[in-house]
Protein backbone atom coordinates (compact mmCIF):
# COMPACT_ATOMS: atom_id res chain seq x y z
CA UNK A 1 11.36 -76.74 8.90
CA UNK A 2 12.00 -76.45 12.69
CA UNK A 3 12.55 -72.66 13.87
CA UNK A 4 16.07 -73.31 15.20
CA UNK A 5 16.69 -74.88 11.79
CA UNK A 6 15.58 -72.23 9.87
CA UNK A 7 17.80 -69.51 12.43
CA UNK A 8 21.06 -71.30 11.52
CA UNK A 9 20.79 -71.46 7.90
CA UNK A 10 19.81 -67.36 7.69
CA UNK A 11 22.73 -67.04 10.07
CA UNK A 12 24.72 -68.52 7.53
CA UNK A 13 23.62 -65.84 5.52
CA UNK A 14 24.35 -62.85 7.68
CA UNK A 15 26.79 -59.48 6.61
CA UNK A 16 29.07 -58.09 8.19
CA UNK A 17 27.12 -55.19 10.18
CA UNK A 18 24.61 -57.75 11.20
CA UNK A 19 27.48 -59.96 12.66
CA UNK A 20 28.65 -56.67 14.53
CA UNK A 21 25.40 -55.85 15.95
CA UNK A 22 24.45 -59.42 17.05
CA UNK A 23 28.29 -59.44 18.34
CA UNK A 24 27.12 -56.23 20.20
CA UNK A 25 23.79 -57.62 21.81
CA UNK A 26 25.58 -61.17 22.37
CA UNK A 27 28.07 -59.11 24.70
CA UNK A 28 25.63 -56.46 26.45
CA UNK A 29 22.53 -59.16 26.57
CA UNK A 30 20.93 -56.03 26.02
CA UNK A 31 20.81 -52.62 24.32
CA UNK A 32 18.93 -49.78 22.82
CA UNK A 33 19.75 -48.82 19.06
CA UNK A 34 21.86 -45.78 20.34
CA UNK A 35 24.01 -47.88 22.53
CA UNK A 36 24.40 -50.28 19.55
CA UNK A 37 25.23 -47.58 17.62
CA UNK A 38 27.96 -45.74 19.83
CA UNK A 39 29.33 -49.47 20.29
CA UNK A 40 29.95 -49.44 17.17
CA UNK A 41 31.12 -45.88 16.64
CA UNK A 42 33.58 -46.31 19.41
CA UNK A 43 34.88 -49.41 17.46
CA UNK A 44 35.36 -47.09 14.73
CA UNK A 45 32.47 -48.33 12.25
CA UNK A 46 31.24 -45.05 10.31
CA UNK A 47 27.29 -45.88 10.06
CA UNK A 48 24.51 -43.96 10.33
CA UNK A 49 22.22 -44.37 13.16
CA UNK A 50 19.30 -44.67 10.80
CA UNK A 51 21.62 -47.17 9.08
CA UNK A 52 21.37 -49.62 12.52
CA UNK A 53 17.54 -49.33 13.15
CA UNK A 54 17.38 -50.96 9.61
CA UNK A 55 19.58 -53.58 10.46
CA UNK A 56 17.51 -53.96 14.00
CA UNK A 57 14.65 -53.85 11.98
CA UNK A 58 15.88 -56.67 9.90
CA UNK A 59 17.42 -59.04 12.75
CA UNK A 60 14.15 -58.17 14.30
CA UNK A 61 11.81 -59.33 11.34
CA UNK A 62 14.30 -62.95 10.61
CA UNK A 63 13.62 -63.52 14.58
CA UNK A 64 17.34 -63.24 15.83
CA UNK A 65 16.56 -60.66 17.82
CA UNK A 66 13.42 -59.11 20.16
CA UNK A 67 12.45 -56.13 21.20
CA UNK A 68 10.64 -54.39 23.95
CA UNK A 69 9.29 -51.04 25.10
CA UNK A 70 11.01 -49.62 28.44
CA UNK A 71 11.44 -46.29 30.09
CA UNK A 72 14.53 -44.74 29.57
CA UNK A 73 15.12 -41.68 31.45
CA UNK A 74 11.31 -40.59 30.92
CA UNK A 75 11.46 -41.71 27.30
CA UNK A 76 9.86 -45.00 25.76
CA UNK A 77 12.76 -46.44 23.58
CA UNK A 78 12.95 -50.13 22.16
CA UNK A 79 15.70 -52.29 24.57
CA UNK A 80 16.89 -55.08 21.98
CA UNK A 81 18.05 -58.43 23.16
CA UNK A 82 19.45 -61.28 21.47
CA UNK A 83 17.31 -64.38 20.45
CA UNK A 84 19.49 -67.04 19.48
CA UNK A 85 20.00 -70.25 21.43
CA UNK A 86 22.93 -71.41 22.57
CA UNK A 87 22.45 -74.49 20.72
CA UNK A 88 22.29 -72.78 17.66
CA UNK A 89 25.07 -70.71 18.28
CA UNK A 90 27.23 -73.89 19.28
CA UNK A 91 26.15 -75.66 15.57
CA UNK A 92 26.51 -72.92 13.76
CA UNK A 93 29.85 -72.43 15.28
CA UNK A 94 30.88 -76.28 15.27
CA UNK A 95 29.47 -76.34 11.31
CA UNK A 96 32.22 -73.32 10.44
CA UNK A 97 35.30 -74.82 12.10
CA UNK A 98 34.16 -78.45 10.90
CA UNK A 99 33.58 -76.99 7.24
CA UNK A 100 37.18 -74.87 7.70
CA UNK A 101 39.61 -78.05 9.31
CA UNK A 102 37.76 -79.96 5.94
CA UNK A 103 39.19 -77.34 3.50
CA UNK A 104 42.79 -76.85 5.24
CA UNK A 105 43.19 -80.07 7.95
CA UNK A 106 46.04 -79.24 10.26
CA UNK A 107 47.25 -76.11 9.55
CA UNK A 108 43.66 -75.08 10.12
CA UNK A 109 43.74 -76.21 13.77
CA UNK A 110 46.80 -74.56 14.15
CA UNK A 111 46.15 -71.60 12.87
CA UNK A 112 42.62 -70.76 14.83
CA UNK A 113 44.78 -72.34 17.95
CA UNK A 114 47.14 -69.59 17.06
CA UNK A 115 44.59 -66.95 16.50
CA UNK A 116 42.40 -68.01 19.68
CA UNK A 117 45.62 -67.26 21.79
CA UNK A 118 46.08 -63.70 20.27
CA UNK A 119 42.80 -62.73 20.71
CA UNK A 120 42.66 -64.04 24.38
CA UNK A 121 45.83 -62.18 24.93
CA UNK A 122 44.07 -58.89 24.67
């Protein structure tokens, strides 16, 4: 199976403070687990930080993310990055809304029309 093939379908897969963190990295392009994890904290998600180098750990290991040492303030800390195409990101994205307008037709167009204007209101 082709790598980019295999990335969507685990994306498929993902929970919720995966999403979060690859929401995170997909806005920041790039972050140490400690800005991650105040991102999150300020967003009011209660998780440990221990909690988000597992889920680093995992992204990390599946290949949606990569890693690399850099010098922080005189201290060697990972800088994560995200590692997903935007082709993948557009199919994954296109497979959703095609899979959602199947289930509901119209009023599913409206609807995320609807919901795309309130959350480009804010």
């Amino acid at each position: 199976m082709e790598q980019n093939e295999r990335k969507k379908r685990l994306l498929l897969m993902i929970g919720p403070l995966e999403a979060e963190v690859i929401g995170i990295l997909n806005e920041l392009g790039e972050a140490t687990a400690m800005a991650i994890w105040e991102e999150l904290t300020r967003r009011g998600r209660k998780t440990a930080y221990t909690t988000v180098l597992t889920v680093l750990s995992r992204l990390y290991t599946r290949g949606f993310i990569n890693k690399r040492e850099k010098v922080i303030n005189n201290i060697r800390q990972y800088v994560y990055e995200l590692a997903i195409p935007y082709d993948v990101k557009s199919e994954i994205i296109r497979e959703h809304v095609d899979l959602i307008v199947k289930m509901f037709g119209k009023d599913a167009i409206k609807i995320i029309r609807d919901y795309l204007n309130e959350i480009g209101a804010k």
